[in-house]
C-alpha atoms as a PDB file:
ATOM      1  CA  UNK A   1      63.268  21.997  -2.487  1.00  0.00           C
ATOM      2  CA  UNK A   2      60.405  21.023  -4.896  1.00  0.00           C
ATOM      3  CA  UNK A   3      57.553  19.177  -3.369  1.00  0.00           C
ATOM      4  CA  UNK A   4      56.434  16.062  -4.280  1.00  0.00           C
ATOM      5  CA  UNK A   5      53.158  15.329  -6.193  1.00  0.00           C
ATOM      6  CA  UNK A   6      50.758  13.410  -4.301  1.00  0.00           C
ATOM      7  CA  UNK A   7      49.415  10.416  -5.752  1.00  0.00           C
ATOM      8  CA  UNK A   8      45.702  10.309  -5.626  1.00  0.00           C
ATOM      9  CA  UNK A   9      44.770   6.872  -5.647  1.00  0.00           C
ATOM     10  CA  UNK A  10      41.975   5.800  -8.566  1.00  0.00           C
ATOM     11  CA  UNK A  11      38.422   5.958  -7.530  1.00  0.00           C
ATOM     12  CA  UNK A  12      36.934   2.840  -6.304  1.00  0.00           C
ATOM     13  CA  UNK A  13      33.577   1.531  -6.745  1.00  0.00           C
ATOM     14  CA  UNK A  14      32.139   2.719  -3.611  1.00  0.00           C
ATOM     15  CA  UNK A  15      33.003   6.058  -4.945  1.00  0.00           C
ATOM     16  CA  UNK A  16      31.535   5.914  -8.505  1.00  0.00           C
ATOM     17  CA  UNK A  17      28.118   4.167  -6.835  1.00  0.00           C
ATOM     18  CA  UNK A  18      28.049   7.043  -4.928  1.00  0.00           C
ATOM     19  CA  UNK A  19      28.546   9.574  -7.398  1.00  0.00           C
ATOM     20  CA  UNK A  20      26.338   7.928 -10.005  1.00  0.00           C
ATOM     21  CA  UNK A  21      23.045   8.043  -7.003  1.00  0.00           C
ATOM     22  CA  UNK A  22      23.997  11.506  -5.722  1.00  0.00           C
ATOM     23  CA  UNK A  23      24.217  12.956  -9.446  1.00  0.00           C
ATOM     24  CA  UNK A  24      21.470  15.903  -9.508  1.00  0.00           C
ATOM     25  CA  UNK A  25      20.993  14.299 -13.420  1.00  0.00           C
ATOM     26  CA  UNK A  26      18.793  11.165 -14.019  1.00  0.00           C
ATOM     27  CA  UNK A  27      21.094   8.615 -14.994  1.00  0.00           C
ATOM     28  CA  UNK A  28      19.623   5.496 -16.793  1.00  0.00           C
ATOM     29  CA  UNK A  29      21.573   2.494 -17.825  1.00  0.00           C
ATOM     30  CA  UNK A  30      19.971   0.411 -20.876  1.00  0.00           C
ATOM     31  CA  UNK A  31      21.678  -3.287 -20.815  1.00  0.00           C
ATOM     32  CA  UNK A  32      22.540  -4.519 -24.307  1.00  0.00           C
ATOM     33  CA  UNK A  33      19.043  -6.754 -24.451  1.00  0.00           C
ATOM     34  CA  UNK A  34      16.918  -2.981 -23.599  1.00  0.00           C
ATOM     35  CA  UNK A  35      16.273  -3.540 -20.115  1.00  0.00           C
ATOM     36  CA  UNK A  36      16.834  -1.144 -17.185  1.00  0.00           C
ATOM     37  CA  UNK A  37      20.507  -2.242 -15.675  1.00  0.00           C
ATOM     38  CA  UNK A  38      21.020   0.723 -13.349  1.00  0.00           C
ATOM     39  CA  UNK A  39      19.165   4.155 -12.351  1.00  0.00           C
ATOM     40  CA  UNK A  40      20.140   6.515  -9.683  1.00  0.00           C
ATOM     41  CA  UNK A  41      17.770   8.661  -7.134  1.00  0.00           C
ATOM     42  CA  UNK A  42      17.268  11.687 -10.025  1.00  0.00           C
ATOM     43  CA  UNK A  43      15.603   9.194 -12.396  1.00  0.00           C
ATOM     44  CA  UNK A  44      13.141   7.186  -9.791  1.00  0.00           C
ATOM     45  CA  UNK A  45      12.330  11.136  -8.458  1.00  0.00           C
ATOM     46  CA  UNK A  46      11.678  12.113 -11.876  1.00  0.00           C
ATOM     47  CA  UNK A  47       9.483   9.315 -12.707  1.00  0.00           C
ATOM     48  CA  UNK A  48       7.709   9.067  -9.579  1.00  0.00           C
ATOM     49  CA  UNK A  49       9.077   5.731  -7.984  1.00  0.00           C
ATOM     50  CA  UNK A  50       9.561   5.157  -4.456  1.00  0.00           C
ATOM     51  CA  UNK A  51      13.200   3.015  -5.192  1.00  0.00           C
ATOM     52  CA  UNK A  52      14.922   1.625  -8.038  1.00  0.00           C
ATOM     53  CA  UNK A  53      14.193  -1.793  -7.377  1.00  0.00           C
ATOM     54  CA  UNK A  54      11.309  -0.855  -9.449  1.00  0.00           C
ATOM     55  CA  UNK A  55      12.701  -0.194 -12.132  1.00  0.00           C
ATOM     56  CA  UNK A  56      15.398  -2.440 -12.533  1.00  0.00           C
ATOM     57  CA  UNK A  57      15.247  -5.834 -14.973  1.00  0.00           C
ATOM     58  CA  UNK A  58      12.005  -3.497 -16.689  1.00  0.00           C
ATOM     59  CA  UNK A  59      12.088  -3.240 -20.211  1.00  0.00           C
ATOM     60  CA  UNK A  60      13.567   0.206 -20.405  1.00  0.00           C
ATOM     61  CA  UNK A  61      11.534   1.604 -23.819  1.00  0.00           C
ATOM     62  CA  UNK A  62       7.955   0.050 -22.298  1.00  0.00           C
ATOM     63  CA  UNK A  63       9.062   1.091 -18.403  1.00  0.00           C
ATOM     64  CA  UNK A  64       9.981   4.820 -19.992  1.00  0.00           C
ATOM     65  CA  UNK A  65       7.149   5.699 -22.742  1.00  0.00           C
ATOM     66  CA  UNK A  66       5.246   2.700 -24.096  1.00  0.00           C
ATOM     67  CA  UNK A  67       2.751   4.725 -25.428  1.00  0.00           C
ATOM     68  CA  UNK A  68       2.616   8.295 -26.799  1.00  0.00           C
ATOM     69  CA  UNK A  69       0.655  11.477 -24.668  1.00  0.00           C
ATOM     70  CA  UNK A  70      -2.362  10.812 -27.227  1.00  0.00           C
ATOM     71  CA  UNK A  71      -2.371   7.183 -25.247  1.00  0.00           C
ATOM     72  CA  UNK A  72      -1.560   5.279 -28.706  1.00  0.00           C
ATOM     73  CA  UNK A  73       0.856   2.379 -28.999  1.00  0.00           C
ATOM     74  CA  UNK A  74       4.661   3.915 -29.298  1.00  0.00           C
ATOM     75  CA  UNK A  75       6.253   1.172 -31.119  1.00  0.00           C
ATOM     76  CA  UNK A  76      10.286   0.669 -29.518  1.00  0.00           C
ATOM     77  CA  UNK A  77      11.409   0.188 -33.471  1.00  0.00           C
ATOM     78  CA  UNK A  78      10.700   3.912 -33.746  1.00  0.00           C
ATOM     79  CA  UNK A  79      12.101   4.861 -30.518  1.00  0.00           C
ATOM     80  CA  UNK A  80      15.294   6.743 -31.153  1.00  0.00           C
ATOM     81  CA  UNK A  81      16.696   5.966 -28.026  1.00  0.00           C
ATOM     82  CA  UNK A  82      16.267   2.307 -28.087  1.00  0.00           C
ATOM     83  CA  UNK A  83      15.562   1.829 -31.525  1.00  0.00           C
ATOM     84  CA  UNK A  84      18.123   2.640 -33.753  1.00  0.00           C
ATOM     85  CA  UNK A  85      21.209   0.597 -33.232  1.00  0.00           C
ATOM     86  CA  UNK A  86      24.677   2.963 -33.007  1.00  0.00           C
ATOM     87  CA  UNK A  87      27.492   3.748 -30.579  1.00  0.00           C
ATOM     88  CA  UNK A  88      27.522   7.351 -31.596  1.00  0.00           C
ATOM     89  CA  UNK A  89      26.066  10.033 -28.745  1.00  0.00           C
ATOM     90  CA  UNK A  90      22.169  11.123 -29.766  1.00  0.00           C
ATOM     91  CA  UNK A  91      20.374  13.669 -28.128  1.00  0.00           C
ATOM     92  CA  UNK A  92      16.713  14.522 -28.661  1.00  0.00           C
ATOM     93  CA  UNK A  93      13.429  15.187 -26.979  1.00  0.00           C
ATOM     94  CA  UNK A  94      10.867  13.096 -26.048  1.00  0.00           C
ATOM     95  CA  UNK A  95       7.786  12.248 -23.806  1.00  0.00           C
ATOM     96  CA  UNK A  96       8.414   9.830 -20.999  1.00  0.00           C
ATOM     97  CA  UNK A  97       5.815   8.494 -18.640  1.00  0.00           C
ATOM     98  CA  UNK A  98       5.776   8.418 -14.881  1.00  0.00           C
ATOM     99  CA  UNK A  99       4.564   5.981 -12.791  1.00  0.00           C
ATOM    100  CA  UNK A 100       1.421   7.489 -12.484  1.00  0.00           C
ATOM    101  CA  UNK A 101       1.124   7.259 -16.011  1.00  0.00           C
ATOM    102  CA  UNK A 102       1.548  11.110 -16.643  1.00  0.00           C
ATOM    103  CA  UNK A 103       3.669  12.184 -19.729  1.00  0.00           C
ATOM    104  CA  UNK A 104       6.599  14.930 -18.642  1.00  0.00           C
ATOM    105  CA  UNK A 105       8.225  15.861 -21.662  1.00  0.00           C
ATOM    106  CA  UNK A 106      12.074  15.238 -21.597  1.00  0.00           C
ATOM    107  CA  UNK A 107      15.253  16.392 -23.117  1.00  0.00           C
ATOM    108  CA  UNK A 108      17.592  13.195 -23.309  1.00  0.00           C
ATOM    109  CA  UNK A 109      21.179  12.338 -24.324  1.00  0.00           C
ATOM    110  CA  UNK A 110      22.669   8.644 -25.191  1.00  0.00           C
ATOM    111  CA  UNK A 111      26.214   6.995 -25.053  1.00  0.00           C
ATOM    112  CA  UNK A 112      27.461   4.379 -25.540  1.00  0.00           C
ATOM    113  CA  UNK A 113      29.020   2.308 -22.470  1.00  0.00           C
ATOM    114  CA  UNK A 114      31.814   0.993 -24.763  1.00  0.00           C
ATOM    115  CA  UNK A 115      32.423  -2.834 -24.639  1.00  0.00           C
ATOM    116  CA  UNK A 116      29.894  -3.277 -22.816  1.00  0.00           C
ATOM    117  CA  UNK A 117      27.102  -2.992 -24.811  1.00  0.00           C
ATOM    118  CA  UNK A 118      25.183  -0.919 -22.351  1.00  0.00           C
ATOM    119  CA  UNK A 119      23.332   2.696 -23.210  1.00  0.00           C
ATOM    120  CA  UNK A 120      24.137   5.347 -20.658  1.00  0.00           C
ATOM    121  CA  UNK A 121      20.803   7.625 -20.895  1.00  0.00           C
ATOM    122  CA  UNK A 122      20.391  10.824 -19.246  1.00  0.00           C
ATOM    123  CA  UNK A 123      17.817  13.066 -18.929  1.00  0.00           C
ATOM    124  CA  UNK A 124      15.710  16.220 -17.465  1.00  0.00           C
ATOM    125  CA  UNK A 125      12.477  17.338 -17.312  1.00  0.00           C
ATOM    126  CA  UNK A 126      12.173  20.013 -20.267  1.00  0.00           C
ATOM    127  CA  UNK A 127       8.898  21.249 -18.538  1.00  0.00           C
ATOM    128  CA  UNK A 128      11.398  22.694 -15.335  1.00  0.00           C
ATOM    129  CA  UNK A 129      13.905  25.067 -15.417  1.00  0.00           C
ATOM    130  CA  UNK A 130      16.469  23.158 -12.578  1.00  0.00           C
ATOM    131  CA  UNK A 131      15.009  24.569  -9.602  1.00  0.00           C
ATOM    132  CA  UNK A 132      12.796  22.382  -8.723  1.00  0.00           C
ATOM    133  CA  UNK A 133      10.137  24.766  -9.892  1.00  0.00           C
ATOM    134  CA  UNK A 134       7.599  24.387 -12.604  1.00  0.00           C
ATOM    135  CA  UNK A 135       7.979  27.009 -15.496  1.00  0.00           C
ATOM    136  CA  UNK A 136       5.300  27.668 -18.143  1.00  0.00           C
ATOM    137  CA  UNK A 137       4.674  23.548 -18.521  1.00  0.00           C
ATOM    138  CA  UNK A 138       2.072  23.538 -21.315  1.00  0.00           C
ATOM    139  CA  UNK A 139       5.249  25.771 -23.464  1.00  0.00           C
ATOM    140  CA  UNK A 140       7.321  22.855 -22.654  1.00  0.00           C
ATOM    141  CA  UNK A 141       5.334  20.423 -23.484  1.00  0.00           C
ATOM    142  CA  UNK A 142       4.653  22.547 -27.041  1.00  0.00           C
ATOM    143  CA  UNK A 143       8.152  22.594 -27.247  1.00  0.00           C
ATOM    144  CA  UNK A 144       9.114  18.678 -27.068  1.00  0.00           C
ATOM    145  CA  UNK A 145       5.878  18.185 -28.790  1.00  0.00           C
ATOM    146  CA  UNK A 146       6.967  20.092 -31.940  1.00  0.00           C
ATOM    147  CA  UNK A 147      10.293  18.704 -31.838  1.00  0.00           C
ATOM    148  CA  UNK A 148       8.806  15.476 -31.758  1.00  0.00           C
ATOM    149  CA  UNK A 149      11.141  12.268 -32.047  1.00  0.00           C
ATOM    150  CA  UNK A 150      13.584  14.439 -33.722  1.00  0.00           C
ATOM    151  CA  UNK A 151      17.405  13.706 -32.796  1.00  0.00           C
ATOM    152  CA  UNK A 152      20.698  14.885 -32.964  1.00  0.00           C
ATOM    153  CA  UNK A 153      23.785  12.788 -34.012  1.00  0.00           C
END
Protein backbone atom coordinates (compact mmCIF):
# COMPACT_ATOMS: atom_id res chain seq x y z
CA UNK A 1 0.00 0.00 0.00
CA UNK A 2 1.61 3.36 -1.04
CA UNK A 3 0.87 6.27 1.17
CA UNK A 4 -0.63 9.20 0.22
CA UNK A 5 1.15 12.61 -0.15
CA UNK A 6 -0.01 15.13 2.15
CA UNK A 7 -1.08 18.30 0.85
CA UNK A 8 0.52 21.17 2.59
CA UNK A 9 -1.69 23.94 2.26
CA UNK A 10 0.03 27.43 0.73
CA UNK A 11 1.38 29.79 3.24
CA UNK A 12 -0.86 32.49 4.31
CA UNK A 13 -0.11 35.95 5.13
CA UNK A 14 0.15 35.57 8.75
CA UNK A 15 2.90 33.24 7.91
CA UNK A 16 4.99 35.32 5.43
CA UNK A 17 4.53 38.57 8.03
CA UNK A 18 5.97 36.44 10.33
CA UNK A 19 8.75 35.15 8.49
CA UNK A 20 9.62 38.46 6.85
CA UNK A 21 9.98 40.17 10.95
CA UNK A 22 11.66 37.06 12.37
CA UNK A 23 14.27 36.94 9.34
CA UNK A 24 17.86 37.29 11.12
CA UNK A 25 18.51 39.57 7.59
CA UNK A 26 17.37 43.27 7.38
CA UNK A 27 14.73 43.27 4.97
CA UNK A 28 13.78 46.70 3.40
CA UNK A 29 10.98 47.25 1.00
CA UNK A 30 11.42 50.46 -1.38
CA UNK A 31 7.73 51.35 -2.87
CA UNK A 32 7.86 52.28 -6.55
CA UNK A 33 7.83 56.32 -5.60
CA UNK A 34 11.38 55.49 -3.12
CA UNK A 35 9.77 55.46 0.08
CA UNK A 36 10.11 52.89 2.89
CA UNK A 37 6.90 50.37 2.35
CA UNK A 38 7.96 47.64 4.78
CA UNK A 39 11.06 46.76 7.19
CA UNK A 40 11.30 43.96 9.58
CA UNK A 41 12.98 43.86 13.30
CA UNK A 42 16.79 43.15 11.65
CA UNK A 43 16.65 46.49 9.79
CA UNK A 44 15.14 48.93 12.73
CA UNK A 45 18.01 46.87 15.08
CA UNK A 46 20.53 47.61 12.60
CA UNK A 47 19.75 51.17 12.26
CA UNK A 48 19.05 51.90 15.72
CA UNK A 49 15.15 52.46 15.80
CA UNK A 50 12.98 51.57 18.54
CA UNK A 51 9.93 50.25 15.83
CA UNK A 52 9.26 50.46 12.29
CA UNK A 53 6.67 52.90 12.47
CA UNK A 54 9.63 55.05 12.14
CA UNK A 55 10.63 54.24 9.33
CA UNK A 56 7.80 53.62 7.31
CA UNK A 57 6.28 56.36 4.54
CA UNK A 58 10.34 57.86 4.97
CA UNK A 59 12.00 58.50 1.92
CA UNK A 60 14.06 55.36 1.82
CA UNK A 61 17.55 56.92 0.04
CA UNK A 62 17.37 60.21 2.63
CA UNK A 63 16.00 57.79 5.75
CA UNK A 64 19.13 55.25 4.74
CA UNK A 65 22.31 57.56 3.79
CA UNK A 66 21.46 61.13 2.82
CA UNK A 67 24.76 62.16 3.19
CA UNK A 68 28.17 60.46 2.81
CA UNK A 69 30.65 59.54 6.21
CA UNK A 70 32.64 62.87 5.17
CA UNK A 71 28.99 64.56 6.14
CA UNK A 72 28.61 65.92 2.36
CA UNK A 73 25.36 65.88 0.43
CA UNK A 74 24.89 62.13 -1.20
CA UNK A 75 22.80 62.99 -4.07
CA UNK A 76 19.83 59.82 -4.57
CA UNK A 77 20.62 60.21 -8.61
CA UNK A 78 23.95 58.60 -7.75
CA UNK A 79 22.65 56.17 -5.36
CA UNK A 80 22.88 52.76 -6.93
CA UNK A 81 20.29 51.39 -4.99
CA UNK A 82 17.69 53.92 -5.63
CA UNK A 83 19.11 55.59 -8.41
CA UNK A 84 19.49 53.69 -11.31
CA UNK A 85 16.24 52.42 -12.66
CA UNK A 86 16.35 48.31 -13.50
CA UNK A 87 14.60 45.09 -12.47
CA UNK A 88 17.81 43.17 -12.61
CA UNK A 89 19.36 41.98 -8.91
CA UNK A 90 22.46 44.56 -7.84
CA UNK A 91 24.58 44.01 -5.09
CA UNK A 92 27.18 46.43 -3.75
CA UNK A 93 28.52 48.13 -0.69
CA UNK A 94 27.70 51.11 0.82
CA UNK A 95 27.54 53.42 3.96
CA UNK A 96 24.18 53.70 5.62
CA UNK A 97 23.36 55.91 8.54
CA UNK A 98 21.71 55.06 11.82
CA UNK A 99 19.51 56.94 13.66
CA UNK A 100 22.02 58.36 15.64
CA UNK A 101 23.48 59.59 12.65
CA UNK A 102 26.53 57.12 12.72
CA UNK A 103 27.68 55.61 9.32
CA UNK A 104 27.97 51.47 9.55
CA UNK A 105 29.21 50.40 6.39
CA UNK A 106 26.90 47.82 4.61
CA UNK A 107 26.95 45.07 2.12
CA UNK A 108 23.46 45.24 0.25
CA UNK A 109 21.55 43.26 -2.41
CA UNK A 110 18.36 44.54 -4.60
CA UNK A 111 15.36 42.78 -6.40
CA UNK A 112 12.96 43.51 -7.93
CA UNK A 113 9.32 42.80 -6.38
CA UNK A 114 7.97 42.01 -9.90
CA UNK A 115 4.67 43.80 -10.87
CA UNK A 116 4.74 45.56 -8.25
CA UNK A 117 7.11 48.01 -8.69
CA UNK A 118 8.57 47.63 -5.26
CA UNK A 119 12.60 47.10 -4.43
CA UNK A 120 13.19 44.28 -2.00
CA UNK A 121 16.62 45.52 -0.25
CA UNK A 122 18.58 43.53 2.05
CA UNK A 123 21.39 44.08 3.94
CA UNK A 124 24.20 43.45 6.81
CA UNK A 125 26.51 45.21 8.61
CA UNK A 126 29.98 44.57 6.74
CA UNK A 127 31.74 45.91 9.95
CA UNK A 128 30.32 42.36 11.94
CA UNK A 129 31.02 39.04 11.26
CA UNK A 130 27.13 37.53 12.19
CA UNK A 131 27.64 37.08 15.73
CA UNK A 132 26.61 39.86 17.02
CA UNK A 133 30.20 40.75 17.68
CA UNK A 134 32.25 43.58 16.36
CA UNK A 135 35.33 42.43 14.23
CA UNK A 136 38.23 44.73 13.25
CA UNK A 137 35.49 47.76 12.33
CA UNK A 138 37.89 50.44 11.04
CA UNK A 139 39.05 47.20 8.23
CA UNK A 140 35.47 47.16 7.41
CA UNK A 141 34.88 50.34 7.05
CA UNK A 142 38.35 50.46 4.70
CA UNK A 143 36.84 47.80 2.98
CA UNK A 144 33.28 49.36 1.88
CA UNK A 145 35.15 52.55 1.71
CA UNK A 146 37.45 51.35 -1.11
CA UNK A 147 34.78 49.61 -2.79
CA UNK A 148 32.94 52.66 -2.74
CA UNK A 149 29.49 52.86 -4.70
CA UNK A 150 30.74 50.10 -6.79
CA UNK A 151 27.98 47.40 -7.83
CA UNK A 152 27.42 44.22 -9.19
CA UNK A 153 24.80 43.37 -11.91
Amino acid sequence: MTAMPTLVPAPDSALLEAVIEQAPTPLWVIAPQGHVQLVNRAAVTLLGYHHRGELLGRPSHGTLHDTRPDGSRYPQEHCPIVGRPGSGPRTGTEWFTTRSGRPVPVVWSTRSLGPTGATLLSFEDAGHHGTGESRNEPQAARTADTRGNRTRA
